[in-house]
Structures are given as structure tokens and as C-alpha cells.
Protein backbone atom coordinates (compact mmCIF):
# COMPACT_ATOMS: atom_id res chain seq x y z
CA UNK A 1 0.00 0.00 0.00
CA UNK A 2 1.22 3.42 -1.27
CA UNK A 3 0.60 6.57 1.58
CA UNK A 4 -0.29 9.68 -0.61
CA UNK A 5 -1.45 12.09 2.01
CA UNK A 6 -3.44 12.46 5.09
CA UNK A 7 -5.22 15.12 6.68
CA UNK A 8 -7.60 16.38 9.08
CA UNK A 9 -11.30 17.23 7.47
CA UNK A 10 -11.40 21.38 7.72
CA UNK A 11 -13.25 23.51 5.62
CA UNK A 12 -14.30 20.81 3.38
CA UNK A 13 -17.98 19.19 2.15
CA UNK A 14 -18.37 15.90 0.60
CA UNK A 15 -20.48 16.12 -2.30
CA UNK A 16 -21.50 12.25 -1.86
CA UNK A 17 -22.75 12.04 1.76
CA UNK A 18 -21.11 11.92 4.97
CA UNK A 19 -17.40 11.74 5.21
CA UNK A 20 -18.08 8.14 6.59
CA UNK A 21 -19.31 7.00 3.58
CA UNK A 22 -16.29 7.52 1.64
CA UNK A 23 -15.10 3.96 1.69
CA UNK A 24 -18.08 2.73 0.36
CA UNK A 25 -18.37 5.40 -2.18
CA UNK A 26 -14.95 3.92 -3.43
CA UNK A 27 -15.54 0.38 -3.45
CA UNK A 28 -18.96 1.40 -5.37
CA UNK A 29 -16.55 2.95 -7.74
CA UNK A 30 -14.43 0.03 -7.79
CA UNK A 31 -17.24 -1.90 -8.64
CA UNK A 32 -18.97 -0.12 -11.35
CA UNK A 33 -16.04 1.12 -13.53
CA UNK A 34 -13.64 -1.54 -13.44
CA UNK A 35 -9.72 -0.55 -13.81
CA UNK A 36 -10.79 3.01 -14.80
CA UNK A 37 -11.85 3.73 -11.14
CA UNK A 38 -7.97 3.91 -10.16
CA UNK A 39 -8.06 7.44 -10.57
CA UNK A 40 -9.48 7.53 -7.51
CA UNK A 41 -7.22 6.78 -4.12
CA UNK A 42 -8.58 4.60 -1.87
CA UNK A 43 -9.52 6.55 1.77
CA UNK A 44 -9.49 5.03 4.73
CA UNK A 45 -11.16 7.20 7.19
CA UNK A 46 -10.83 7.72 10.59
CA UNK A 47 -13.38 8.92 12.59
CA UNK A 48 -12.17 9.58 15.78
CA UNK A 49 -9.79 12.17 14.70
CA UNK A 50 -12.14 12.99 11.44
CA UNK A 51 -8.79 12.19 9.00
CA UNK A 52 -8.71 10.56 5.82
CA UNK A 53 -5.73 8.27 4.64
CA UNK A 54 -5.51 8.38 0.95
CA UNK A 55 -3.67 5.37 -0.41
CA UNK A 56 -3.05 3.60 -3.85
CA UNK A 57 -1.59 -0.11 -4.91
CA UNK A 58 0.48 1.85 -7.32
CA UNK A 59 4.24 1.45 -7.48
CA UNK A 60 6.14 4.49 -7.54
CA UNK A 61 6.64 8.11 -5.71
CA UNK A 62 3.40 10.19 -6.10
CA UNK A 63 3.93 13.77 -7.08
CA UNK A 64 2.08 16.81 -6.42
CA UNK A 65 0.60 18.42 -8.76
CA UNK A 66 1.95 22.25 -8.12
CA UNK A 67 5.19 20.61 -7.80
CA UNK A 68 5.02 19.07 -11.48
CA UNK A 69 6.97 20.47 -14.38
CA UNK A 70 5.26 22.32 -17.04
CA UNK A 71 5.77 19.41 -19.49
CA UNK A 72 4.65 17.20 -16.75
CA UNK A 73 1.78 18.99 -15.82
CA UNK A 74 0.53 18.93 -19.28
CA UNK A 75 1.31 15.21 -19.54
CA UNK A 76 -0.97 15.00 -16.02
CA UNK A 77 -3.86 17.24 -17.63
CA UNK A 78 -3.72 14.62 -20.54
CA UNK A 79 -3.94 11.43 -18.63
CA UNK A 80 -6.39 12.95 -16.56
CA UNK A 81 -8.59 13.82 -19.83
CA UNK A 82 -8.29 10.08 -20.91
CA UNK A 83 -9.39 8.91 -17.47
CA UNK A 84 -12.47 10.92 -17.01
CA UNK A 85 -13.47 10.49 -20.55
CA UNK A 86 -13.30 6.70 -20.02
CA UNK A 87 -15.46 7.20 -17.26
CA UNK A 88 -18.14 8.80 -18.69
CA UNK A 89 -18.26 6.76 -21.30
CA UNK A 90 -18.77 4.10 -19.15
CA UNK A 91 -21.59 5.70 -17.17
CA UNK A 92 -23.03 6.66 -19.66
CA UNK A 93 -23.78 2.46 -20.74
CA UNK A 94 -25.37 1.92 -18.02
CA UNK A 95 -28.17 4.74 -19.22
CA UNK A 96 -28.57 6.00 -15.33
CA UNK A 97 -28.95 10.06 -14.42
CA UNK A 98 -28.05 9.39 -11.14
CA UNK A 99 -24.67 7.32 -11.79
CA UNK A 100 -23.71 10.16 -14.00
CA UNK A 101 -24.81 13.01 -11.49
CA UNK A 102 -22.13 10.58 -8.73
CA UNK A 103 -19.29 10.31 -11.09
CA UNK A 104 -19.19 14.14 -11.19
CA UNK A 105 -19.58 14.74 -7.69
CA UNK A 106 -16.68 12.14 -7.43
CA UNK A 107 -14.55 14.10 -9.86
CA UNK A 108 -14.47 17.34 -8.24
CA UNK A 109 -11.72 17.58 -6.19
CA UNK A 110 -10.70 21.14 -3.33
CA UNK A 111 -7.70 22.32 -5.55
CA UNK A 112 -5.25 20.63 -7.91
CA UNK A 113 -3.34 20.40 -5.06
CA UNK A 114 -5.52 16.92 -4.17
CA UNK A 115 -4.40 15.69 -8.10
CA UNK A 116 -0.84 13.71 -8.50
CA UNK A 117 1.05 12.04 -10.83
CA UNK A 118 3.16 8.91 -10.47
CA UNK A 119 5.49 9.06 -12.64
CA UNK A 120 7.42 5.60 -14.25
CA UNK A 121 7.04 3.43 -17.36
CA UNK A 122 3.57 3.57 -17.02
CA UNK A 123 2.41 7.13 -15.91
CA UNK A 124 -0.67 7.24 -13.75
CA UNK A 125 -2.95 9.64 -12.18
CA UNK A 126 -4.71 9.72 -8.70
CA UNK A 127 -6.52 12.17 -7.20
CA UNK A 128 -7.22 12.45 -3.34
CA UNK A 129 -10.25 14.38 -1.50
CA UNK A 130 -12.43 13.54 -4.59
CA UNK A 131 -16.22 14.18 -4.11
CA UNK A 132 -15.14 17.25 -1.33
CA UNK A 133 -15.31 20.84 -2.75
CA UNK A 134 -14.71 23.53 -0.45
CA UNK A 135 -16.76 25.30 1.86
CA UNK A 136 -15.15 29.12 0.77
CA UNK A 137 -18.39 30.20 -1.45
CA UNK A 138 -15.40 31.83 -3.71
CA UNK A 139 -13.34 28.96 -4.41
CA UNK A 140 -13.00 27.01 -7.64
CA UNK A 141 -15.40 24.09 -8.91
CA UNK A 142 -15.53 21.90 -11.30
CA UNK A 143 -11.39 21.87 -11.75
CA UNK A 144 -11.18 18.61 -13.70
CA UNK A 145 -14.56 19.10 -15.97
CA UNK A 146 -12.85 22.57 -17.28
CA UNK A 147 -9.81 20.07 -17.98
CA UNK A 148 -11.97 17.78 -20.29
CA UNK A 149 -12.87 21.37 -22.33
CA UNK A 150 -9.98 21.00 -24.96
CA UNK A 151 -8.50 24.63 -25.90
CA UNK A 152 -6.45 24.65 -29.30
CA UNK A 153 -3.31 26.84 -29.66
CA UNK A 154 -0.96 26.82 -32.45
CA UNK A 155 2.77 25.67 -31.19
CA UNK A 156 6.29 26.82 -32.71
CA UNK A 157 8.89 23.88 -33.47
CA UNK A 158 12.12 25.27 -33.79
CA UNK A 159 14.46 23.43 -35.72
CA UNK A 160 18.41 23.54 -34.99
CA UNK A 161 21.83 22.34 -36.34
CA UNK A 162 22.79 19.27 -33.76
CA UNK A 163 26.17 20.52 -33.82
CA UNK A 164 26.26 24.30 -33.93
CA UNK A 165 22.70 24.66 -32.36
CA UNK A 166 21.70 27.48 -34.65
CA UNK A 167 18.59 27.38 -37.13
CA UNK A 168 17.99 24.70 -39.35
CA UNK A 169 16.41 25.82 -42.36
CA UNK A 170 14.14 24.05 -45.08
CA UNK A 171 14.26 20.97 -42.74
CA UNK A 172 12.20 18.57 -42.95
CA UNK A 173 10.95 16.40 -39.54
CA UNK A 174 7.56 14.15 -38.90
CA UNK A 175 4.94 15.39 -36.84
CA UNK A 176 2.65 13.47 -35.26
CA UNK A 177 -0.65 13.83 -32.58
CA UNK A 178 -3.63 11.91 -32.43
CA UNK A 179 -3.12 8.95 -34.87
CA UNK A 180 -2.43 12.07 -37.76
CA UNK A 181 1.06 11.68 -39.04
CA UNK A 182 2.58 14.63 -41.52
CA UNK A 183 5.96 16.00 -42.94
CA UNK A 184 6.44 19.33 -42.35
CA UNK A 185 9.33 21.90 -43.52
CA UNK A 186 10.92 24.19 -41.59
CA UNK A 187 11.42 27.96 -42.66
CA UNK A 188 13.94 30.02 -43.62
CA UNK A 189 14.78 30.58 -39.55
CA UNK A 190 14.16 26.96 -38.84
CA UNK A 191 10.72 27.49 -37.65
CA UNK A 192 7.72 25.75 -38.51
CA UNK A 193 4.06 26.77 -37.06
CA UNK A 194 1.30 23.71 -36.25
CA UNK A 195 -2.19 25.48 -35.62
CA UNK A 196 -5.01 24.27 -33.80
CA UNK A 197 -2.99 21.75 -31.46
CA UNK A 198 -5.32 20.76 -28.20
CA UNK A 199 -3.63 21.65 -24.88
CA UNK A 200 -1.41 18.75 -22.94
CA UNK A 201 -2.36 16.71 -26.10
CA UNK A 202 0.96 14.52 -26.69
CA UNK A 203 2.52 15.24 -30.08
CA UNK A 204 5.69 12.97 -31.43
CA UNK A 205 8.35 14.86 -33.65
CA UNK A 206 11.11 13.19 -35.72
CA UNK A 207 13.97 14.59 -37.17
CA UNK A 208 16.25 12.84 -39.44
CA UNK A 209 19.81 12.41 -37.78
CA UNK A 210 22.16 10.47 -40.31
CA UNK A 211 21.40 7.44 -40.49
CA UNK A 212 18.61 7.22 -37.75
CA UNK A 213 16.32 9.13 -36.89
CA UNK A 214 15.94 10.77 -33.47
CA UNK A 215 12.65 11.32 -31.71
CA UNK A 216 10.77 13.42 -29.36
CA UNK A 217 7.96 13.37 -26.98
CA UNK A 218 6.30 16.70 -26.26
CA UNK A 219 2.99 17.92 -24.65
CA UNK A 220 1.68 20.78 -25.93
CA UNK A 221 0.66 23.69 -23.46
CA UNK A 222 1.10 27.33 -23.86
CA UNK A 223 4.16 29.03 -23.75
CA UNK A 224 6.00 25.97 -25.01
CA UNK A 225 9.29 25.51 -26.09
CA UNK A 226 9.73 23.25 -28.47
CA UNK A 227 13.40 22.95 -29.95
CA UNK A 228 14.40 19.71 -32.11
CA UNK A 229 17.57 18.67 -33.06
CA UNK A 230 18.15 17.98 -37.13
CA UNK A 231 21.49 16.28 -38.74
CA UNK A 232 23.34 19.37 -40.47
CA UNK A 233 23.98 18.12 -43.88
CA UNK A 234 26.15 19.97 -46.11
CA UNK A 235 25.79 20.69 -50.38
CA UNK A 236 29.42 21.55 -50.99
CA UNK A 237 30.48 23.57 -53.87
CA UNK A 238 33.50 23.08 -56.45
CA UNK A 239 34.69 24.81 -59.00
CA UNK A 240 35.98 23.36 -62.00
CA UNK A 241 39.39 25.29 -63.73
CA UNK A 242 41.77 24.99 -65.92
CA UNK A 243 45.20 25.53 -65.27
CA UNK A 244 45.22 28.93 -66.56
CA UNK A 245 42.45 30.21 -64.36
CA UNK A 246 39.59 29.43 -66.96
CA UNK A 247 36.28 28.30 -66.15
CA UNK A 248 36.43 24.11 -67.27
CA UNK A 249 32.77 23.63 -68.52
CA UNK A 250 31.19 20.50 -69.34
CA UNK A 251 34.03 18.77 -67.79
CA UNK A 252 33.15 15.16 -65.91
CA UNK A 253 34.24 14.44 -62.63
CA UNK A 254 34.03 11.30 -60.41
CA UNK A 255 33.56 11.94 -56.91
CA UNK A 256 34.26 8.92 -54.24
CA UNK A 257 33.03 9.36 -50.58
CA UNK A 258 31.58 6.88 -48.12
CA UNK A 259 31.82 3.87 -50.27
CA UNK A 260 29.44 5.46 -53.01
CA UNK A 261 30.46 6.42 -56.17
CA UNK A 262 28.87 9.41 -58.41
CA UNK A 263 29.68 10.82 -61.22
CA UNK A 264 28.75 14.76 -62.36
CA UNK A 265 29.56 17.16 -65.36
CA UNK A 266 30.52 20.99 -64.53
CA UNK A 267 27.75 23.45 -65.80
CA UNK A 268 28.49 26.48 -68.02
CA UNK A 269 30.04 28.26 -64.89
CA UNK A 270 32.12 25.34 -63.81
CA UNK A 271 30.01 24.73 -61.26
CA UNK A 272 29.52 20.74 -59.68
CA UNK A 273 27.17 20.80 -56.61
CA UNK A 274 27.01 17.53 -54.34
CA UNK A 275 23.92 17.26 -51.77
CA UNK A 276 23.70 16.14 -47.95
CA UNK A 277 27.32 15.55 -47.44
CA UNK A 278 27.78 14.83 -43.81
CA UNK A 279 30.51 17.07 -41.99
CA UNK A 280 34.38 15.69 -41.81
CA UNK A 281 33.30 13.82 -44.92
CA UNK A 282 36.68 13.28 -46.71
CA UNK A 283 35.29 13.61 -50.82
CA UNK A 284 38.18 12.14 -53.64
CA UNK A 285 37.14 13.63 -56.83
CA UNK A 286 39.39 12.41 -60.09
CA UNK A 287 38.89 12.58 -63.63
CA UNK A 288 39.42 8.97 -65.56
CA UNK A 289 41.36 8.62 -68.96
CA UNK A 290 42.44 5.19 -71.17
CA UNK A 291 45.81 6.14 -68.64
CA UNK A 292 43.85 5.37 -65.34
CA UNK A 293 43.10 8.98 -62.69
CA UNK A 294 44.06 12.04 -63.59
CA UNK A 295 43.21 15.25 -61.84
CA UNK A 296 43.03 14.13 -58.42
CA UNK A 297 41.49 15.99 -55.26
CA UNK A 298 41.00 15.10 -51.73
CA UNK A 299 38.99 17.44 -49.54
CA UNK A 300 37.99 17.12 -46.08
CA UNK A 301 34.52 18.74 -46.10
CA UNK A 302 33.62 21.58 -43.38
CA UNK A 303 31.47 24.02 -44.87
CA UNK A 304 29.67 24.59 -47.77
CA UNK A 305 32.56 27.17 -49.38
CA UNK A 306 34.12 26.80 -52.47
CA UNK A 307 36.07 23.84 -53.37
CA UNK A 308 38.55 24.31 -56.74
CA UNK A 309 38.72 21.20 -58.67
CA UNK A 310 41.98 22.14 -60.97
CA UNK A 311 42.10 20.68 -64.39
CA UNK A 312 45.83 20.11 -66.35
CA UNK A 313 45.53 21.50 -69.67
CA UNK A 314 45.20 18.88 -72.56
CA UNK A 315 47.75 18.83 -74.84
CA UNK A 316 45.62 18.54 -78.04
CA UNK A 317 47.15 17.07 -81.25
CA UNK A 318 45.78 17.50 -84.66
CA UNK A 319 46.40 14.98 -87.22
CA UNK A 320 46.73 15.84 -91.08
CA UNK A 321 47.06 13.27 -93.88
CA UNK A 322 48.01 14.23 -97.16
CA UNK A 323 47.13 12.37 -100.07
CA UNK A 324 47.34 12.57 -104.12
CA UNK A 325 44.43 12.77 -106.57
CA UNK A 326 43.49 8.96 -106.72
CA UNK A 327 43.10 9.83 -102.42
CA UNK A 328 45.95 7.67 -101.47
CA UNK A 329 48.25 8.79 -99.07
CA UNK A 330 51.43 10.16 -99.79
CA UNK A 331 54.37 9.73 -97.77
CA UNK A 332 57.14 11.81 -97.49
CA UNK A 333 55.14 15.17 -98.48
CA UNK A 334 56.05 18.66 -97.61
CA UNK A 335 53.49 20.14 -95.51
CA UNK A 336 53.72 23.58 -94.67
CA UNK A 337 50.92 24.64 -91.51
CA UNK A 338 49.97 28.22 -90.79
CA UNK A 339 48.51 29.16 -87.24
CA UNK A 340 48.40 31.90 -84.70
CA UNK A 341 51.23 33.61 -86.60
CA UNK A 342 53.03 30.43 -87.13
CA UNK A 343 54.60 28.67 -89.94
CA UNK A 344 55.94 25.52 -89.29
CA UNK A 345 57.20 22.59 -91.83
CA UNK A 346 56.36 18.94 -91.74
CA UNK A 347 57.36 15.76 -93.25
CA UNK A 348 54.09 13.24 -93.63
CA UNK A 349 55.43 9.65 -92.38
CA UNK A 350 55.66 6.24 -94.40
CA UNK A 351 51.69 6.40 -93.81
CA UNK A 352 51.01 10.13 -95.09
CA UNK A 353 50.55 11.50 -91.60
CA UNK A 354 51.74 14.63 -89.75
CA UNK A 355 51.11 15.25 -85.91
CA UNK A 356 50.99 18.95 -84.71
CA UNK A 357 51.04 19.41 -81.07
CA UNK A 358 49.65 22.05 -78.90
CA UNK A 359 46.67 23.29 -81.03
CA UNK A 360 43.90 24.01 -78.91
CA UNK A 361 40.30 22.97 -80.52
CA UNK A 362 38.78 25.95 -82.87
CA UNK A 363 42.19 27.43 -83.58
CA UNK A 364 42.07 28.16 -87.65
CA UNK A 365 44.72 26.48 -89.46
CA UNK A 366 46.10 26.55 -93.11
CA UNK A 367 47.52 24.03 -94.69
CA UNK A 368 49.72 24.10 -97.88
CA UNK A 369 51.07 20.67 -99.27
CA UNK A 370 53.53 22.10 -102.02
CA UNK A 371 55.25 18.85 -103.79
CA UNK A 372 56.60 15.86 -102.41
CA UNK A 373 60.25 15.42 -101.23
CA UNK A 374 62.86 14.47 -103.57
CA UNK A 375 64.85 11.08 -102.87
């Protein structure tokens, strides 16, 4: 048996009888509701001294009300709603005024003061003094009926960086109350606004935290804070150049991180964009020729600044057969090649060839084969 409180009778008028009768109001209670009648703790009354005992057969420290948390409170409000609701329900079977008119006497209660929570893996709720109101003609009544009214507020989630704690924006998390489950976005300050939310209902959020997700429990009461924790994924940035400082475009890169493997083409401003990179993710990024890698970078990635992915100038070779009237190549022919201010000479080889090096693609070139070379 669990002591919750006892006290001496003052100032206080039992709605269902004579103070006497308490213990057979409760074991009338017991009998007609089943399990939902342990809301109620079980008096044992003493008449000699006019005190009541209020006990329960449940485990755990009971807490006072006043003395309860916010979140707690809220959490206390809620239980409470399911218990009385189940109640009623119940009465209400049985089709009798007067059982109904008895459960509400039994649910008022002097001051939240007589309602407390025991708090474990199975929450409960147990009120003490039920069925006595107050004799002070200005005190409260009916202070667990208002509790049953449901008020709806809107609540503010705030969304935040796990790591650096500030504002996670366009992030998205689950939210979920009453058996309604929905993906919401956060803003561009990491906020996100649910209206019409019924006080101390129970609301779930998740938030997606690498490779798990991580999830809350909140009740929802006014004035609520509300702050989640989100995974702070990164979209790095690179540049691709050439050695000379211009802009590479439409130049492929392979990027290795985390046992994946993507490939991605720069855009007409040399730009390559990768998505949800975690922090300290080390990124290889290569290009890949007939020779094996070429190009290589390794970053380490911190931030979403600007990483330069260099590119070695190709040394581009144009090739230039010459060949006689009937098309067949001619070897041994003097070519002469004009370009960029340049005249050089070539020989064509035993198969009519000539290889010029360094001519970058949509250079103009002329080409004069004069007369083959004399034995």
C-alpha cells in the first residue's frame, strides 16, 4: 500500500454524503467502472480524529501536482482527460442520471493540489479528497470538468543544427498527434508553425539524424518551447578550372566518398554541386582517362565554401594526312601549316601522316602541301 497524504477534514464538504461513507463510495466505484476507477485513491477514514488516509496499490513516488513540471503537468492534464473520458463513457452504458450526477460529484476535487502524478514506465494519475469541494463560497469548482474542455493553440517547433545549435532551415521532420502523421518543412529561420494543437495533447516529432532518426515526446501547453535537433547536412560547392584560371565547362568528374560512387559534369560556370554531405566527410574527386586517374582531389569537407577542382591542360594534337588525286596517301610530303602567326614545316610519315602538337580545338589552321620530297 502506497501513503499519498493524510489530513484532518477542515473547511471541506463531501459532495457524496457523509465523510463516513467515503469507503463505500470507493468500493462502489471500484465496482462499477472496473480498472478506470484507479483514478481515484482509496480513503481510509478515521473517525475519531475525522482524518482521511488516501492510499493507492500503485508502485512508484506520487507527485504533487503544483510541484510538477510544465511538461509534466501537461502530460498529467492529458492522462487525466483520458481517465475521465473513459469514465463517462462508461456511465453513460449503463443509461442512469443518477450514476452520472455521482461520477461528477466524485470528480471534483478542493484544488489541484488533491491531483498527482506517479510518474514511471507507465504514468498514472490519482486524485485524493475527490467528491469534497470547499466550503469558501469563492473557491474554484468543477477543476477537472474545465480540464476535459480541450482549448487549441498553435505551437512553434524550432528546428536547430545538432552541432552548432543554430537554425535549421528548409528541414524537414515528422509530426505526429492523435493517430495524424505529416511531414512538415521548416522555414527560412528553422521554424515551422502547427495550428489548432489541443492543450497537454501529446505530439511525437522526428527529425532525421544520419542514419537514424531521433525522436521526441512533447505535450503541448502554452508558452511551449519546443526545440528539435536535425542532422546538419552539407551541399558543398567546387569549382571546375583549368590551369590557366579558366572556367572548365562541361568537364566530368568522379567523386568517391563513403563507399558510393557518383559521377557529375561541370555546368556552363564550372560549377559541380554535391547534396547532404555529412561534416568531416573526406570527398576524392578524379577525372578517368584510357591512362587510369588524372586530376586528383582530396577534400575534407567543413562548410559549404568553395572547393577548386583544378584541371591540367590537354595537350591537343591534330592529325593531317596528305594524299594525291586517286586519295591515297602520300608519304614523305612537304606540308607547310599556318597558325596563330606560325609557320611551321612537316614531313608526312611512311603512312602520309603529320602530328601537330599544342593546337587548342577551334584554332584556324592553313595548310599548304607544295610537292613531295625528292629522294
Amino acid at each position: 500500500m502506497n501513503v499519498i497524504e493524510k489530513k484532518t477534514l477542515r473547511n471541506l464538504r463531501y459532495l457524496c454524503g457523509s465523510p463516513d461513507l467515503v469507503k463505500s463510495r470507493y468500493e462502489h466505484l471500484k465496482h462499477t467502472f472496473g480498472e478506470n476507477y484507479s483514478i481515484f485513491a482509496e480513503p481510509i477514514y478515521i473517525s475519531e480524529t475525522n482524518t482521511i488516509i488516501w492510499t493507492t496499490n500503485q508502485e512508484g513516488k506520487p507527485i504533487n501536482f503544483t510541484k510538477l513540471t510544465q511538461e509534466d503537468q501537461a502530460l498529467t492534464k492529458s492522462l487525466l482527460r483520458q481517465n475521465i473520458n473513459a469514465l463517462i463513457k462508461k456511465a453513460k452504458t449503463y443509461q442512469d442520471t443518477k450514476l452520472i450526477e455521482f461520477l461528477f460529484n466524485c470528480i471534483e476535487v478542493p484544488s489541484m493540489e488533491n491531483v498527482f502524478l506517479i510518474k514511471n514506465n507507465n504514468p498514472k494519475v490519482i486524485l485524493t479528497f475527490w467528491g469534497f469541494v470547499s466550503d469558501d463560497p469563492d473557491s474554484q469548482k468543477g477543476l477537472l470538468a474545465k480540464i476535459i474542455e480541450v482549448k487549441k493553440i498553435p505551437i512553434v517547433i524550432q528546428t536547430v543544427y545538432h552541432d552548432t545549435k543554430k537554425p535549421a532551415p528548409n528541414k524537414k521532420i515528422i509530426f505526429e498527434y492523435e493517430n495524424n502523421k505529416k511531414e512538415l518543412i521548416s522555414d527560412e529561420n528553422g521554424k515551422i508553425i502547427v495550428e489548432n494543437i489541443p492543450i497537454d495533447t501529446k505530439f511525437i516529432i522526428k527529425t532525421p539524424m544520419y542514419e537514424k532518426e531521433k525522436v521526441y515526446e512533447f505535450y503541448c501547453y502554452e508558452g511551449g518551447n519546443y526545440t528539435v535537433e536535425t542532422e546538419h547536412l552539407l551541399n558543398p560547392v567546387f569549382k571546375t578550372i583549368y590551369s590557366d584560371g579558366k572556367i572548365a565547362t562541361d568537364e566530368m568528374f568522379i567523386f568517391e566518398y563513403n563507399d558510393k560512387k557518383i559521377e557529375k559534369t561541370s555546368d556552363n560556370q564550372g560549377i559541380i554541386i554535391l547534396h547532404n554531405i555529412k561534416p568531416q566527410t573526406t570527398i576524392k574527386a578524379y577525372q578517368k582517362d584510357e591512362k587510369g586517374q588524372r586530376n586528383l582531389h582530396e577534400y575534407t569537407i567543413t562548410n559549404e565554401k568553395e572547393y577548386i577542382l583544378k584541371i591540367a591542360k590537354k595537350v591537343h594534337i591534330m592529325k593531317i594526312l596528305a594524299v594525291d588525286k586517286k586519295n591515297q596517301p602520300v608519304p614523305e610530303a612537304e606540308i607547310t601549316v599556318i597558325y596563330e602567326g606560325k609557320k611551321e614545316k612537316y614531313i608526312s610519315d611512311k603512312n602520309g601522316y603529320i602530328y601537330i602538337k599544342g593546337i587548342q580545338p577551334g584554332t584556324k589552321v592553313k595548310i599548304i602541301a607544295t610537292k613531295k620530297k625528292k629522294k
